[in-house]
C-alpha atoms as a PDB file:
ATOM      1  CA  UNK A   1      22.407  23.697  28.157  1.00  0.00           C
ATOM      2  CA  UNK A   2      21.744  21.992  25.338  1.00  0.00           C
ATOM      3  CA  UNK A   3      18.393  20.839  26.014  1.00  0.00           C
ATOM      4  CA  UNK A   4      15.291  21.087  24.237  1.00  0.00           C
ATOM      5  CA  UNK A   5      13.685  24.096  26.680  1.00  0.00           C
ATOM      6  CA  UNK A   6      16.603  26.108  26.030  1.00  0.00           C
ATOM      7  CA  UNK A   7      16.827  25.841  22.806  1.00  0.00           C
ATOM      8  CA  UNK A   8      12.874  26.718  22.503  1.00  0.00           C
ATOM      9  CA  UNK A   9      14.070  29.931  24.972  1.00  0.00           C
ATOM     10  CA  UNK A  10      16.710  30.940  22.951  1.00  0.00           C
ATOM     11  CA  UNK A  11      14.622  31.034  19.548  1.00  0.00           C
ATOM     12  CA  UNK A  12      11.603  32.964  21.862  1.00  0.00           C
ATOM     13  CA  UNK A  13      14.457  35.445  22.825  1.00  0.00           C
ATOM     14  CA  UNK A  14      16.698  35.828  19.415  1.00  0.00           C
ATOM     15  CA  UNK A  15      12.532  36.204  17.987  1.00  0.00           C
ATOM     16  CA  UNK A  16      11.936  39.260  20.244  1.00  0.00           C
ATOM     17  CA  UNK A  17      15.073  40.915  19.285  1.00  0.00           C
ATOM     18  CA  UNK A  18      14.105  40.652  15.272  1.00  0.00           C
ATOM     19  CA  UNK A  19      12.530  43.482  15.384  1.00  0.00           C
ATOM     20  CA  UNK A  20      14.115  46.855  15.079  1.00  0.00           C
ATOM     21  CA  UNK A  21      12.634  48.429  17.895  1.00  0.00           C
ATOM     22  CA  UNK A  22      13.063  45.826  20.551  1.00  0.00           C
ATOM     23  CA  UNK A  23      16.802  45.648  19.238  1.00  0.00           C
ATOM     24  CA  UNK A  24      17.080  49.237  20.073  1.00  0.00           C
ATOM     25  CA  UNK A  25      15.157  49.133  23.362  1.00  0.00           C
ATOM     26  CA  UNK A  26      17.625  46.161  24.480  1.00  0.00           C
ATOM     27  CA  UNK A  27      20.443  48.027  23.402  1.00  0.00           C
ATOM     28  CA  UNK A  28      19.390  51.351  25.199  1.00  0.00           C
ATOM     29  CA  UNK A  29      18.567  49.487  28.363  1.00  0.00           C
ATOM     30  CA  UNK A  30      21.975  47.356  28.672  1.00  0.00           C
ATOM     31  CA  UNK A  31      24.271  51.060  27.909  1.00  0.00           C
ATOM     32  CA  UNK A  32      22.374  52.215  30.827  1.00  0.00           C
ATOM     33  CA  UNK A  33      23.119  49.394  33.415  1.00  0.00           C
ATOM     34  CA  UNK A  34      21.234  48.234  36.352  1.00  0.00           C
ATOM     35  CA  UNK A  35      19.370  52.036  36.845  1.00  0.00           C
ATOM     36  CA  UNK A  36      17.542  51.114  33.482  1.00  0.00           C
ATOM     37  CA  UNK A  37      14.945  53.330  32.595  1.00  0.00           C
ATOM     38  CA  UNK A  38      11.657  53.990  32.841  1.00  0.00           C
ATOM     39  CA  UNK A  39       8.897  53.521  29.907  1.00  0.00           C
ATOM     40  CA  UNK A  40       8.067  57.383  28.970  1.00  0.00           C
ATOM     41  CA  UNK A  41      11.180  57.924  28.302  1.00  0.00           C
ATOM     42  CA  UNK A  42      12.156  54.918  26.994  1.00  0.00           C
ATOM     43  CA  UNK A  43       9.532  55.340  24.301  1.00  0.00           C
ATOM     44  CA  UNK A  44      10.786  59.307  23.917  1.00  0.00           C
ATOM     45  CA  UNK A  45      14.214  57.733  23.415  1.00  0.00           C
ATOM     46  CA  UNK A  46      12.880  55.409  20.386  1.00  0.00           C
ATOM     47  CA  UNK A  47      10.276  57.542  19.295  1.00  0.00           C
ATOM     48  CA  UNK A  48       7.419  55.311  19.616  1.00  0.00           C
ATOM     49  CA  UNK A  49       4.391  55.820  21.130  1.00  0.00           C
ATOM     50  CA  UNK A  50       3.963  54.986  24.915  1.00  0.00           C
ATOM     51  CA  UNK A  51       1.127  52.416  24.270  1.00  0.00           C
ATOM     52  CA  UNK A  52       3.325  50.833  20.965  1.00  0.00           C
ATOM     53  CA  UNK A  53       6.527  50.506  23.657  1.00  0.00           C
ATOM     54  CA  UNK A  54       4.557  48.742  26.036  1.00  0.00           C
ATOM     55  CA  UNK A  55       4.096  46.283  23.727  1.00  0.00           C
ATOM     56  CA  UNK A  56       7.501  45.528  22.872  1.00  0.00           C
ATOM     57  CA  UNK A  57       8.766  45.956  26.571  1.00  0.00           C
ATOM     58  CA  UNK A  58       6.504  43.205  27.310  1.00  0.00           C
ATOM     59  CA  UNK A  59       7.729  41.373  24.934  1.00  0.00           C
ATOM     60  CA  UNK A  60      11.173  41.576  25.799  1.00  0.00           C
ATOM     61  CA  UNK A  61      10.250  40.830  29.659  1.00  0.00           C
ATOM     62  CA  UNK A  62       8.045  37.472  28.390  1.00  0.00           C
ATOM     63  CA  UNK A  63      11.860  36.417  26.415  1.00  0.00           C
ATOM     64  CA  UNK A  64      13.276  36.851  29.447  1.00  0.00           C
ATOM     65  CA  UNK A  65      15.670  39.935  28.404  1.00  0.00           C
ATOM     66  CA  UNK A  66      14.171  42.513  30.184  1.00  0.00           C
ATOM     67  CA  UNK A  67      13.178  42.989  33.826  1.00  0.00           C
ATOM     68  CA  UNK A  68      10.235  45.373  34.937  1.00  0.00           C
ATOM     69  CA  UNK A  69       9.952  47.170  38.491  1.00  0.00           C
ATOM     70  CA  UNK A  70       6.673  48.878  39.395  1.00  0.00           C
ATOM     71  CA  UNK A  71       7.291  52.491  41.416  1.00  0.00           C
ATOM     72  CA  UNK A  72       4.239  54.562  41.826  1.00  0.00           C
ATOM     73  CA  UNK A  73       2.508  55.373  38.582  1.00  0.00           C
ATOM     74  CA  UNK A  74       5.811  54.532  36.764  1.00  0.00           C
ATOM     75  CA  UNK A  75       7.017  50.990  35.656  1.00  0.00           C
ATOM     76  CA  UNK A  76      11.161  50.963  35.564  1.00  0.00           C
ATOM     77  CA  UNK A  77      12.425  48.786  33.005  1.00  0.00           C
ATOM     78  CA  UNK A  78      16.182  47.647  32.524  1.00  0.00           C
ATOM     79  CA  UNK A  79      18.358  44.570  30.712  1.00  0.00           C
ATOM     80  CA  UNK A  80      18.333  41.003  32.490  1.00  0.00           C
ATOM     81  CA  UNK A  81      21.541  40.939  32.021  1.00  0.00           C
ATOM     82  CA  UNK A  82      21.153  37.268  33.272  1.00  0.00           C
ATOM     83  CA  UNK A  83      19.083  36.448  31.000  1.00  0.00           C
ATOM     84  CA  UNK A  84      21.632  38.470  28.092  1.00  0.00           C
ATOM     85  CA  UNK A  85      24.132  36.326  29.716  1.00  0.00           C
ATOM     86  CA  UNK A  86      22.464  33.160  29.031  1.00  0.00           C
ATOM     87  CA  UNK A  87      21.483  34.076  25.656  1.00  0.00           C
ATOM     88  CA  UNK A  88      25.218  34.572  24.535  1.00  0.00           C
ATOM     89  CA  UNK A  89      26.124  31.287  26.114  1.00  0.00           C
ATOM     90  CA  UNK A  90      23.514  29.445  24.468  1.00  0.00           C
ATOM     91  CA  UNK A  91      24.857  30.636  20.940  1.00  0.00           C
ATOM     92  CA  UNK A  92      28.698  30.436  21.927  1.00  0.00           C
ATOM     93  CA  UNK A  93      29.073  27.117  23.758  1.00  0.00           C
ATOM     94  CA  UNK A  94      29.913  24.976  20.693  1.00  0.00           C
ATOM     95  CA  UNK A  95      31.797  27.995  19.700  1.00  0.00           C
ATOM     96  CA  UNK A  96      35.870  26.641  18.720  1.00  0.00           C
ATOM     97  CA  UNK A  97      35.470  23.026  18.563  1.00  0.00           C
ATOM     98  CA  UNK A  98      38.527  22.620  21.129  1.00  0.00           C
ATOM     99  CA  UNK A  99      40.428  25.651  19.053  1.00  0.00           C
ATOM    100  CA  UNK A 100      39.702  28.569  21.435  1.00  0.00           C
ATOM    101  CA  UNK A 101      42.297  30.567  18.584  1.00  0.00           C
ATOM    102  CA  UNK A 102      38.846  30.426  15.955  1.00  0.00           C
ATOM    103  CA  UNK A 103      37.307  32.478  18.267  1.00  0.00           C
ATOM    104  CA  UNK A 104      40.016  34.877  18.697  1.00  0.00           C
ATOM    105  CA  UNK A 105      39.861  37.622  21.433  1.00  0.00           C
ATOM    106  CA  UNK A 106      36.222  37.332  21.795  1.00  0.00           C
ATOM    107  CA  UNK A 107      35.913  39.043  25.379  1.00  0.00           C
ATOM    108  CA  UNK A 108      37.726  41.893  24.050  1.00  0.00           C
ATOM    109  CA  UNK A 109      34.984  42.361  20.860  1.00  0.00           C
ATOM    110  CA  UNK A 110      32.885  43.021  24.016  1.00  0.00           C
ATOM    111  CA  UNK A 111      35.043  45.743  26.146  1.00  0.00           C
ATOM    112  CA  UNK A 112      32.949  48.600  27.485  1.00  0.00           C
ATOM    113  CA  UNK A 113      34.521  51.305  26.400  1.00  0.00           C
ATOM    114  CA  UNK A 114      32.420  54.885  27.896  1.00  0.00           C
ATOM    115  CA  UNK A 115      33.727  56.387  24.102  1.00  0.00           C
ATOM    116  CA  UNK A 116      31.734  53.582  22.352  1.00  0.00           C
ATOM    117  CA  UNK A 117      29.545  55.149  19.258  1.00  0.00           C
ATOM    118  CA  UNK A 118      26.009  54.554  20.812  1.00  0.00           C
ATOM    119  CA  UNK A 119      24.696  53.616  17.467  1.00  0.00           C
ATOM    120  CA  UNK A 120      28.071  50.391  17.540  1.00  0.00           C
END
């Protein structure tokens, strides 16, 4: 996974998430799961304007971080987690050199816990 297009992918993706709204978005959208959420109150959750959100949820879908759903009037958003997936990958799979103790216990720096701050 080295190669050139997933590099490119991976700097399109860590791009979208420089921005403090998109970080939160993300972050909202992978505590709620696979439900997701859909835009209005997405953009209530953030504070940020309906027409403002739809530009950074389209962002996020383009970087491949966020899937969108149509139903009715209402367009459902949640994480790719997929996509998340490959994006931590990408950035860990030169991670320890052969010395998987550098790393430490990574998986457990990622435990859902349900009494997790939601600002962690």
């Amino acid at each position: 996974m080295t190669d050139l297009n997933s590099q490119v992918w991976a700097v399109d993706a860590l791009g979208a998430l420089a921005h403090e709204t998109r970080l939160s978005v993300f972050r909202a959208l992978v505590r709620t799961g696979p439900e997701g959420m859909v835009a209005g109150a997405i953009a209530e959750h953030c504070g940020v304007p309906p027409s403002t959100m739809s530009h950074h949820l389209a962002t996020l879908e383009r970087a491949g971080l966020v899937q969108s759903e149509r139903e009715s009037r209402l367009i459902h958003y949640r994480a790719d987690f997929p996509g998340m997936r490959r994006l931590l990958t990408f950035l860990m799979q030169d991670c320890c050199q052969g010395a998987p103790e550098m790393c430490g216990d990574l998986m457990g720096d990622f435990a859902c816990l349900a009494d997790q701050p939601a600002n962690a």
